[in-house]
N, C-alpha and C. Protein backbone atom coordinates (compact mmCIF):
# COMPACT_ATOMS: atom_id res chain seq x y z
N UNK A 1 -60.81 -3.21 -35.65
CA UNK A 1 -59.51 -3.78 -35.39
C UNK A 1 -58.62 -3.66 -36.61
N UNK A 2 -57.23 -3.40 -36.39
CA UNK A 2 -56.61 -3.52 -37.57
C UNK A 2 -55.98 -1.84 -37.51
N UNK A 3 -57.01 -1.21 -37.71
CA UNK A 3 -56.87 0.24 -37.74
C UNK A 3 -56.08 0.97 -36.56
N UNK A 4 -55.13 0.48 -35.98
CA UNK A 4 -54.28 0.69 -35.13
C UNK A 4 -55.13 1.57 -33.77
N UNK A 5 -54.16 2.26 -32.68
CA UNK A 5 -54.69 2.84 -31.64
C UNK A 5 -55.33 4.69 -31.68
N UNK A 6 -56.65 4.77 -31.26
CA UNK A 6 -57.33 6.28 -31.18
C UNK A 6 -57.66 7.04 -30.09
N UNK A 7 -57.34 7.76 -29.56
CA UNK A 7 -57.87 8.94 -29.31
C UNK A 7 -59.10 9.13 -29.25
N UNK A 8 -60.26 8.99 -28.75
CA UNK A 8 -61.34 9.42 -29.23
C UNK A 8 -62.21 9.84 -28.00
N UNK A 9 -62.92 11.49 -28.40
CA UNK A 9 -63.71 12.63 -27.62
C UNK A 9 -65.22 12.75 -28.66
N UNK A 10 -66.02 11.89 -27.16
CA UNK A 10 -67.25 12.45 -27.80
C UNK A 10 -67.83 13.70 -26.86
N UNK A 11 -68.43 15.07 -28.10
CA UNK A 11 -68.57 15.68 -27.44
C UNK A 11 -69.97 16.41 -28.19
N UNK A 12 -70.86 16.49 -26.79
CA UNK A 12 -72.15 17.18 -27.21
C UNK A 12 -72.13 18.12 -27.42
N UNK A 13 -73.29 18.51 -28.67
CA UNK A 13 -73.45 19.88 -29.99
C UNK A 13 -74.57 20.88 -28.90
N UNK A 14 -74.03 21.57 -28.91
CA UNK A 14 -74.98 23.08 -28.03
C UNK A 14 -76.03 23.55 -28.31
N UNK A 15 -76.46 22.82 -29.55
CA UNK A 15 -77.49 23.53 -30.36
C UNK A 15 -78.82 23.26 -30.00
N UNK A 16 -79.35 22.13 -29.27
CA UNK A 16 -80.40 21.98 -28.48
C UNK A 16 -80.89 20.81 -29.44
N UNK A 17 -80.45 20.27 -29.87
CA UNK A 17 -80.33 18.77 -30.70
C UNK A 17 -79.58 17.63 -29.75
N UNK A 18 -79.96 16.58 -30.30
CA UNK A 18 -78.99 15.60 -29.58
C UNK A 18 -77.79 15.16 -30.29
N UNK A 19 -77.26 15.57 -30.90
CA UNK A 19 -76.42 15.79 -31.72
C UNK A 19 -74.70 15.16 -30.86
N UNK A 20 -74.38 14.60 -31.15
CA UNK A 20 -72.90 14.21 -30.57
C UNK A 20 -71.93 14.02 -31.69
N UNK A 21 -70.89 14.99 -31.84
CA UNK A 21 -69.73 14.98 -32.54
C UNK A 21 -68.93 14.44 -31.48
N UNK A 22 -68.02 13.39 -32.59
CA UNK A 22 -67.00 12.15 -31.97
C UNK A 22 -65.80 12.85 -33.21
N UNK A 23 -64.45 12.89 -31.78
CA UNK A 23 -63.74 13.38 -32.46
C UNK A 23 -62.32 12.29 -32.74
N UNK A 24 -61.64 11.75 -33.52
CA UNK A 24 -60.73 10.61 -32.66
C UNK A 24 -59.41 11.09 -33.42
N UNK A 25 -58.37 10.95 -32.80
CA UNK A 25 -56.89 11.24 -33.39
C UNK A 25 -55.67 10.22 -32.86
N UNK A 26 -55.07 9.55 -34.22
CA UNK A 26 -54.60 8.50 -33.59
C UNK A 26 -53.51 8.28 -33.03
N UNK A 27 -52.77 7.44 -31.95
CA UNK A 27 -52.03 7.56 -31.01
C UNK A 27 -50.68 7.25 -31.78
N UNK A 28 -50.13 6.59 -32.67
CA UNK A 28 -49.25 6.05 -32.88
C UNK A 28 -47.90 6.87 -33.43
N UNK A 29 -48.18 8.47 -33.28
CA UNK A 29 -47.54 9.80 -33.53
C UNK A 29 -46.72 9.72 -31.80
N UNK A 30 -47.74 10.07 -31.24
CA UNK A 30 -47.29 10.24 -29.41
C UNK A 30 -46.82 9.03 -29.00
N UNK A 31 -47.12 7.82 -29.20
CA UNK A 31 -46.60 6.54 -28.71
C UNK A 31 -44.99 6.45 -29.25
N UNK A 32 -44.99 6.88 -30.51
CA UNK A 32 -44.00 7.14 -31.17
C UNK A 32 -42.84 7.99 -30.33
N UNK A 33 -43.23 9.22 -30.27
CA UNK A 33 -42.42 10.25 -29.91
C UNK A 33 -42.04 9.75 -28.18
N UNK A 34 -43.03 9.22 -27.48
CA UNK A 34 -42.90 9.01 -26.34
C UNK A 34 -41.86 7.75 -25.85
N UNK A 35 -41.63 7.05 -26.75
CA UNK A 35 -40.95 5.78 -27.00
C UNK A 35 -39.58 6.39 -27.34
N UNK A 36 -39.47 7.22 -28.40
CA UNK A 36 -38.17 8.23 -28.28
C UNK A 36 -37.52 8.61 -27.54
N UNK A 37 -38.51 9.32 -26.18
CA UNK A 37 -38.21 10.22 -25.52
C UNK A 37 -37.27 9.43 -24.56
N UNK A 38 -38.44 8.07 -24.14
CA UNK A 38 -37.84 6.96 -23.16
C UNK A 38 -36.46 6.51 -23.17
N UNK A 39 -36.39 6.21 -24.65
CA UNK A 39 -34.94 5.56 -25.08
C UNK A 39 -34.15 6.86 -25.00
N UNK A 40 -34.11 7.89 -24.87
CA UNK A 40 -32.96 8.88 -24.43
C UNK A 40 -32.49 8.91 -23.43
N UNK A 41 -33.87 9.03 -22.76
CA UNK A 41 -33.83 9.42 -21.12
C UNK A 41 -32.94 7.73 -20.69
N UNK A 42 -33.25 6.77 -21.14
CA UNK A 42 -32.40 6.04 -20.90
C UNK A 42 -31.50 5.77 -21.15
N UNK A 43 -30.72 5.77 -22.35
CA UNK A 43 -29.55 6.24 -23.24
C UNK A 43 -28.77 7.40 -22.53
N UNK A 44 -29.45 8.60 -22.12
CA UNK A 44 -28.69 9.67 -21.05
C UNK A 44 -28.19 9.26 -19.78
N UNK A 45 -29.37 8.50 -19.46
CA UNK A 45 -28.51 7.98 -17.76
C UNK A 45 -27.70 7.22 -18.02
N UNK A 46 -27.72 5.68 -18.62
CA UNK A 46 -26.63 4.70 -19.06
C UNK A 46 -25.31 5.77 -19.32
N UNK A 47 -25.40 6.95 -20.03
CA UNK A 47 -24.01 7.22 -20.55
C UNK A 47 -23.53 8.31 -19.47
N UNK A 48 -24.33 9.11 -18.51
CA UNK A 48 -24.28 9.46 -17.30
C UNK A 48 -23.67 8.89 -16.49
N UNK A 49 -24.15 7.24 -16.08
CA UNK A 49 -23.75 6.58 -14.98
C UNK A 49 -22.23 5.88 -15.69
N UNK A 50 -22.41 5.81 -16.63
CA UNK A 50 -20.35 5.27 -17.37
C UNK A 50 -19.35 6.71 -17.03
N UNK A 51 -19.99 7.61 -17.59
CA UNK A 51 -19.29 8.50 -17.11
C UNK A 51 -18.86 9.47 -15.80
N UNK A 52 -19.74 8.80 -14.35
CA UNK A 52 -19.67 9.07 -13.21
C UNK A 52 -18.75 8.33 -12.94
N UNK A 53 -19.02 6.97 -13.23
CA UNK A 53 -18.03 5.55 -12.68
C UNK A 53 -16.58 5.89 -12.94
N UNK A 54 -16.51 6.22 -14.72
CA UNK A 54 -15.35 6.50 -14.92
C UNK A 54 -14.46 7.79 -14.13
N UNK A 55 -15.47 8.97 -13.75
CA UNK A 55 -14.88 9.66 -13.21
C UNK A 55 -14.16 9.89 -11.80
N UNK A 56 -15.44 8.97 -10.82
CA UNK A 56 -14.93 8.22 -9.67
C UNK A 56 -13.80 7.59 -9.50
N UNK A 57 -13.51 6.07 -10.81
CA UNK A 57 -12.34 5.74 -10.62
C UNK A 57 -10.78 6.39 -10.68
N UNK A 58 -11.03 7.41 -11.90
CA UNK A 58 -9.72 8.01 -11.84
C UNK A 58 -9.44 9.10 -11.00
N UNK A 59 -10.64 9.60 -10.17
CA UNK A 59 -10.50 10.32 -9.07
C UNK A 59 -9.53 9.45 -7.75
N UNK A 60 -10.29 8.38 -7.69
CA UNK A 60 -9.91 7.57 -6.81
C UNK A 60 -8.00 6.80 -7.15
N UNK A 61 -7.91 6.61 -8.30
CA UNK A 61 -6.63 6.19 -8.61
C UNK A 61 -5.62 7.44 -8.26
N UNK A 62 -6.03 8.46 -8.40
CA UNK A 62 -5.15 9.85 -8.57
C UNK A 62 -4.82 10.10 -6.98
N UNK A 63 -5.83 10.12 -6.12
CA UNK A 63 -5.88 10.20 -4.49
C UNK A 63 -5.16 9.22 -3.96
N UNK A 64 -5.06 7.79 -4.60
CA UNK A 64 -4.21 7.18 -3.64
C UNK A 64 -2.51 6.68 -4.09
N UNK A 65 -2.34 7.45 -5.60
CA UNK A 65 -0.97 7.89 -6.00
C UNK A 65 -0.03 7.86 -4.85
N UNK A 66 0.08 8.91 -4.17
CA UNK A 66 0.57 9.06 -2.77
C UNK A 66 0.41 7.44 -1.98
N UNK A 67 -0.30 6.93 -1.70
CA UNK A 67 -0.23 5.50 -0.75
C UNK A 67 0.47 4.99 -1.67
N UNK A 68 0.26 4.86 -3.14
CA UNK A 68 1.21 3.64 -3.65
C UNK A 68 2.83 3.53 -3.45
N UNK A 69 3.17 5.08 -3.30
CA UNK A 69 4.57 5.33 -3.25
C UNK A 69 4.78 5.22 -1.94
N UNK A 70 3.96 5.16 -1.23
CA UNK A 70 4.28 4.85 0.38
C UNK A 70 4.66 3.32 0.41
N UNK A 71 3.78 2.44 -0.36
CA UNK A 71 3.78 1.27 -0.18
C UNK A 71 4.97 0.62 -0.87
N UNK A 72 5.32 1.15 -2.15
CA UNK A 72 6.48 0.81 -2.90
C UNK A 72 7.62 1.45 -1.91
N UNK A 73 7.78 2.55 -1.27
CA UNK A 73 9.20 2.68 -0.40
C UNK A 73 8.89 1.38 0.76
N UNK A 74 7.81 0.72 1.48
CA UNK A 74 8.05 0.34 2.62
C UNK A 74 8.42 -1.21 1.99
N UNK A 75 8.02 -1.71 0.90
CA UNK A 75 8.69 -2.93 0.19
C UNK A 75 9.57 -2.84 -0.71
N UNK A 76 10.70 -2.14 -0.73
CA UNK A 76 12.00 -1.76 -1.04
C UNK A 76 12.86 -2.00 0.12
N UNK A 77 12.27 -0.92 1.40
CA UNK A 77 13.17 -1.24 3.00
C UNK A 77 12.82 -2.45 3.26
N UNK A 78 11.78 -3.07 2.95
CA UNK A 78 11.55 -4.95 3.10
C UNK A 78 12.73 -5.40 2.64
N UNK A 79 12.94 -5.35 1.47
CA UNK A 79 13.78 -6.25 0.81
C UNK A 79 15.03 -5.68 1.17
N UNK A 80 15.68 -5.06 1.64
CA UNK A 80 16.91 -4.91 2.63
C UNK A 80 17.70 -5.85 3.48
N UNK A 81 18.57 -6.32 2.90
CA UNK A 81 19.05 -7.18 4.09
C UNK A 81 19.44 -6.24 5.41
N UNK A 82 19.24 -6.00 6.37
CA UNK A 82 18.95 -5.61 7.61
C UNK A 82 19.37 -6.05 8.85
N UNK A 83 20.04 -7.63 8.55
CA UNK A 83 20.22 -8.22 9.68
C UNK A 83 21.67 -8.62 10.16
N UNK A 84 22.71 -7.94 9.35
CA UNK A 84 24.17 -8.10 9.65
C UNK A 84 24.91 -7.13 8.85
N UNK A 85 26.02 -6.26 9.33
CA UNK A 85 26.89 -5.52 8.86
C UNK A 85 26.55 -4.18 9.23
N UNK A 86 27.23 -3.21 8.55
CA UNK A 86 26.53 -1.76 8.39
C UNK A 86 25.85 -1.86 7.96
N UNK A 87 24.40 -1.16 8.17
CA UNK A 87 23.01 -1.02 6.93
C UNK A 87 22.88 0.50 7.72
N UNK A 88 22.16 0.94 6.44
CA UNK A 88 21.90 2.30 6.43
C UNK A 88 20.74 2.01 5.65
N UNK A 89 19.42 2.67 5.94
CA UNK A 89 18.20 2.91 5.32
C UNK A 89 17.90 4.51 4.80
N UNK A 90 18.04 4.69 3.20
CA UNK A 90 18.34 5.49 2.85
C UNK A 90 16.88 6.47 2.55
N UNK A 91 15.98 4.72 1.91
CA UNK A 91 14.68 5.42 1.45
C UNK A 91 13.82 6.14 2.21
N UNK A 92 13.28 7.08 1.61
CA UNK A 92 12.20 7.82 2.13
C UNK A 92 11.26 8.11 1.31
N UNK A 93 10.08 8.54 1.76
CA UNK A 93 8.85 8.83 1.12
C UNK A 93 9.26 10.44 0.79
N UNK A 94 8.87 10.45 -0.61
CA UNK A 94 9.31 12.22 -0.96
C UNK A 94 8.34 13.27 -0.52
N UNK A 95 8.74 14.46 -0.37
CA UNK A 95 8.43 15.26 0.79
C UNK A 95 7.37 16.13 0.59
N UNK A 96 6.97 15.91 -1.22
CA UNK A 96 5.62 15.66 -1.86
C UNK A 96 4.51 14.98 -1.34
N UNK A 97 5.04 13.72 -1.36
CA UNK A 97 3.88 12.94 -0.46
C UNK A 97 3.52 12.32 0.66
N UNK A 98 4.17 13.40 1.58
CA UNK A 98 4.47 13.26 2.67
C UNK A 98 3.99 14.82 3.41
N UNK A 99 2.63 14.71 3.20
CA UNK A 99 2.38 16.28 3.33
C UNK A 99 1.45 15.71 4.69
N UNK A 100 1.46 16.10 5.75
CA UNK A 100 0.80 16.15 6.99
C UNK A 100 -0.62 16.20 6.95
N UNK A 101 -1.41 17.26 5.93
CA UNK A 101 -2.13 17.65 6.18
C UNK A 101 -3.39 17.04 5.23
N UNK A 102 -2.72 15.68 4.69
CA UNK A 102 -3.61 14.73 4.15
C UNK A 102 -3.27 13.20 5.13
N UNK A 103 -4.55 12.32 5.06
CA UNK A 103 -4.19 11.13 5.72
C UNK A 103 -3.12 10.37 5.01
N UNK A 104 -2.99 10.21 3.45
CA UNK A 104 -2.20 9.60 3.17
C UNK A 104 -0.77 9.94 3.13
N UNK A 105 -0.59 11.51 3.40
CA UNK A 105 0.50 12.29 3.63
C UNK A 105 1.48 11.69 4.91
N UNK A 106 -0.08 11.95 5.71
CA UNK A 106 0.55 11.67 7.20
C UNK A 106 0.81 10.21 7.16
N UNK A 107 0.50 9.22 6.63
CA UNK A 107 0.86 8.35 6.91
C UNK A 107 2.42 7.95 6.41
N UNK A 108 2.55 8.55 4.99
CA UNK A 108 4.44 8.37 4.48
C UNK A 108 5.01 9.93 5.15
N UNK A 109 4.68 10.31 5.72
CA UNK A 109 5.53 11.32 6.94
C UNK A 109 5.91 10.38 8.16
N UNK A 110 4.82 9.63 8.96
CA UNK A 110 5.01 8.26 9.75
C UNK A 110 6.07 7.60 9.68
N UNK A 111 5.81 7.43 8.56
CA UNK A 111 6.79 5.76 7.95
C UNK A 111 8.30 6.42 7.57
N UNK A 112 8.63 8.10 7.05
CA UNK A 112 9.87 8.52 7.28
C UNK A 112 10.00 8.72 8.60
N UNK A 113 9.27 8.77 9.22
CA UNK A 113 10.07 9.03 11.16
C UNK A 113 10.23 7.50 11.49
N UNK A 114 9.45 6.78 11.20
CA UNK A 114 9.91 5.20 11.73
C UNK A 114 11.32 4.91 11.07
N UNK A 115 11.16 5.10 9.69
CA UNK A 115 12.90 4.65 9.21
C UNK A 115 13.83 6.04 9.42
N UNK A 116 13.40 6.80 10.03
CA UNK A 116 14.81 7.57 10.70
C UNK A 116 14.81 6.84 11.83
N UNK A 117 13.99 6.45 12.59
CA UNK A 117 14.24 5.52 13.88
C UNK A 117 15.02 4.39 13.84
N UNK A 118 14.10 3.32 12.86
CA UNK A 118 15.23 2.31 12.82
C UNK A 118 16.23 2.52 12.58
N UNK A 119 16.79 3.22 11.61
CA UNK A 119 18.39 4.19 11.13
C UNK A 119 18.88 4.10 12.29
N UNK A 120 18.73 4.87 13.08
CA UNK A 120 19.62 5.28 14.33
C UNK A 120 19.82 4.08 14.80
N UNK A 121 18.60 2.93 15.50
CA UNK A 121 18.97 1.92 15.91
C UNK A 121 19.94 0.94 15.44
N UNK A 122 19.56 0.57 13.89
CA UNK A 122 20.59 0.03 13.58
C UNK A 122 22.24 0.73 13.22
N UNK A 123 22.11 1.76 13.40
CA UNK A 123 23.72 2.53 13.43
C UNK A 123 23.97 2.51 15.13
N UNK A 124 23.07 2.31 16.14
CA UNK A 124 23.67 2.26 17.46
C UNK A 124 24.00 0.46 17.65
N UNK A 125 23.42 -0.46 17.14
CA UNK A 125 23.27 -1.64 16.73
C UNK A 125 24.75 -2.15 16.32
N UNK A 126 24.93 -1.56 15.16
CA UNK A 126 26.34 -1.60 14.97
C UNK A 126 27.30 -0.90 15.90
N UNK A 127 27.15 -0.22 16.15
CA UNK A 127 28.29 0.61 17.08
C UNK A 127 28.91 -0.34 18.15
N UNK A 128 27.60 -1.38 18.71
CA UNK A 128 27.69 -2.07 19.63
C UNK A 128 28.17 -3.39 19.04
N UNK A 129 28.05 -3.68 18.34
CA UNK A 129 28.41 -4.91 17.45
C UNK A 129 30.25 -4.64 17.30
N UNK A 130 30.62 -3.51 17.17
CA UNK A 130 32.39 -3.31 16.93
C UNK A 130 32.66 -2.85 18.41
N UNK A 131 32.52 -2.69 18.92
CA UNK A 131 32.30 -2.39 20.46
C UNK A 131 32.77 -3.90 21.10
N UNK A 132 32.26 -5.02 20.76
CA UNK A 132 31.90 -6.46 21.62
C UNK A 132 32.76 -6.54 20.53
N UNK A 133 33.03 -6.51 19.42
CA UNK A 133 34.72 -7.06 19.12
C UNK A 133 35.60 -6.89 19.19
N UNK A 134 35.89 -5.51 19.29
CA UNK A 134 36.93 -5.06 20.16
C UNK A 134 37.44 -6.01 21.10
N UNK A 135 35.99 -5.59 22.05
CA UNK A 135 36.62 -6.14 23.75
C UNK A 135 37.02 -7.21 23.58
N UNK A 136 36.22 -8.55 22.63
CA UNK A 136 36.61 -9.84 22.92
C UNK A 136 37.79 -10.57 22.01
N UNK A 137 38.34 -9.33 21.06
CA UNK A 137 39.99 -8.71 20.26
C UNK A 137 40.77 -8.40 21.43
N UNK A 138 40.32 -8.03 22.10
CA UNK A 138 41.38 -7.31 23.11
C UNK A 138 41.92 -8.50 24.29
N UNK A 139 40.35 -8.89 24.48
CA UNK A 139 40.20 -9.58 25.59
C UNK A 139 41.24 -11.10 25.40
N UNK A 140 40.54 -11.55 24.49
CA UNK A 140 41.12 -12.56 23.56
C UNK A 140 42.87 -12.26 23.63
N UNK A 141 43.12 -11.52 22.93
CA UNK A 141 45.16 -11.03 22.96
C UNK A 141 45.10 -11.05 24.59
N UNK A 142 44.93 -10.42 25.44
CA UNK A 142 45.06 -10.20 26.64
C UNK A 142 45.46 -11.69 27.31
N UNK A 143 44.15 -12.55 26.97
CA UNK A 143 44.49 -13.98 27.99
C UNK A 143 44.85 -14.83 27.14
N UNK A 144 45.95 -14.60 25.84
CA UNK A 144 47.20 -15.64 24.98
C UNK A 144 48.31 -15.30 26.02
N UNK A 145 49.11 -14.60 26.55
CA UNK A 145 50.03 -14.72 27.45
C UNK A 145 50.07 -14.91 28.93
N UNK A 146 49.29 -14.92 29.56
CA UNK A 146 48.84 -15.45 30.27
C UNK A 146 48.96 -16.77 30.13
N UNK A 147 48.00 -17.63 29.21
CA UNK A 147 47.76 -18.71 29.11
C UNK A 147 48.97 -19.69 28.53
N UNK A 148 49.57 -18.85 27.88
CA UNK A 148 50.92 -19.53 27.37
C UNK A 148 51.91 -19.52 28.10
N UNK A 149 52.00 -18.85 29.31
CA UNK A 149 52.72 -18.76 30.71
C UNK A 149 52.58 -20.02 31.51
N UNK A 150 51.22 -20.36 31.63
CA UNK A 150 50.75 -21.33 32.75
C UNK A 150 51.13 -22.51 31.29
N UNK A 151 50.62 -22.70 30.35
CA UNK A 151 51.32 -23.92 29.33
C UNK A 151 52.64 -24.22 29.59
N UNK A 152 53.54 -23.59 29.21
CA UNK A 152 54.61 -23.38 29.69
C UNK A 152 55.40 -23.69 31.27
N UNK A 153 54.48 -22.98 31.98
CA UNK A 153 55.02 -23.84 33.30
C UNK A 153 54.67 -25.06 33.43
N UNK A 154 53.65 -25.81 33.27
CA UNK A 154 53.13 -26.61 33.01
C UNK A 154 54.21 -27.82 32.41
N UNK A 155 54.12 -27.72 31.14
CA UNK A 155 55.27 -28.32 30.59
C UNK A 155 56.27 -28.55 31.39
N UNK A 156 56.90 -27.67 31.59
CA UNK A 156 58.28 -27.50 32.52
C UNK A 156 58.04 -28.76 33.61
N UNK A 157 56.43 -28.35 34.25
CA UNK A 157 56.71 -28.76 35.77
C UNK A 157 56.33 -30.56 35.24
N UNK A 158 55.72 -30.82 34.04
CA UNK A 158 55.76 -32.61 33.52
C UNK A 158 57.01 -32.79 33.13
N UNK A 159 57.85 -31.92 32.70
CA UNK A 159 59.16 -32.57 32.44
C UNK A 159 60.05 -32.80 33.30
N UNK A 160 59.91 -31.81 34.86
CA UNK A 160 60.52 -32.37 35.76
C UNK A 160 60.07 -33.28 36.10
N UNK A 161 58.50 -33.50 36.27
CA UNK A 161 58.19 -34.83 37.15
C UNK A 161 59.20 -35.90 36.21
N UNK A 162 58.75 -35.88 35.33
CA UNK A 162 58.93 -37.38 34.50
C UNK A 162 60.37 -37.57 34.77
N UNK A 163 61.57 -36.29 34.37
CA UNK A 163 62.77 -36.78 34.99
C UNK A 163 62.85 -37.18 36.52
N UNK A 164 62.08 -36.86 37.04
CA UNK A 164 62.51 -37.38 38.55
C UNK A 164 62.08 -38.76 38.91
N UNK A 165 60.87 -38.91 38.17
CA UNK A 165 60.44 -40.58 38.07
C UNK A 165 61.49 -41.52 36.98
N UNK A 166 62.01 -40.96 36.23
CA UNK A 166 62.99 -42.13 35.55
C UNK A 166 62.39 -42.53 34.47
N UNK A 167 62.66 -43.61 33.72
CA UNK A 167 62.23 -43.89 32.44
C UNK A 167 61.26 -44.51 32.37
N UNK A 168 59.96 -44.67 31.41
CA UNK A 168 59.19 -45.67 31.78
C UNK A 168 58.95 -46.80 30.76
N UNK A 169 59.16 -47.49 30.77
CA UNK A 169 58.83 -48.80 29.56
C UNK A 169 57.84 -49.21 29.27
């Protein structure tokens, strides 16, 4: 004990003796080197698997570039007031990332055909909105003379009554 870890081959002499040569060589060279080897092989994967991860993520950040700008045009047309006057929806997804022939393409190709849609609606929206003021501009002037006709007779026809009834106290 003490004398650390061996190796040891006993091996019988050919010579027709009983003879046994013991051979021993000690381990703490190979335990050594093998302990090396371990900590690489583990040291290699650890810096393997950082550098997969890392490569994954910025793969993954770069691929969905395109959605972010989808998502930043559709909360821009959010914040639009939308609900009185002329509005015109100008934004669009650029025509970069709006390529068909990716999902995230197709999806800000989508979202420019929906806001050319709403566009139109709200420009037919309005159309109809000056349309119904008009008429009820028009309509409106139309039944002031009229109405100030029948006031008018009106008047007239209380001021005859009252002269024909006399004074009242």
């Amino acid at each position: 004990e003490g004398v650390g870890s061996y190796r040891v081959v006993a091996t019988p002499v050919s010579d027709g003796t009983s003879t046994i040569v013991v051979t021993g060589l000690p381990r703490d060279d190979i335990q050594a080197q093998l302990t090396q080897l371990l900590t690489v092989i583990v040291l290699a994967t650890l810096g393997g698997l950082i550098l997969l991860a890392l490569t994954t993520a910025i793969t993954i950040r770069v691929s969905l570039r395109p959605l972010r700008a989808v998502a930043a045009t559709a909360t821009r047309v959010a914040n639009q007031p939308l609900d009185r006057g002329e509005v015109t929806i100008t934004e669009r997804i650029p025509q970069a990332e709006a390529d068909p022939r990716t999902e995230t393409g197709l999806v800000g190709a989508s979202l420019n055909k929906l806001l050319d849609h709403v566009n139109t609606s709200l420009a037919a929206r309005q159309k109809n909105e000056e349309q119904m003021r008009r008429f009820v501009a028009d309509a409106s002037h139309e039944l002031r003379t009229p109405l100030a006709s029948i006031r008018g007779y009106s008047e007239l026809s209380l001021r005859a009554l009252s002269q024909q009834q006399g004074p009242t106290v």
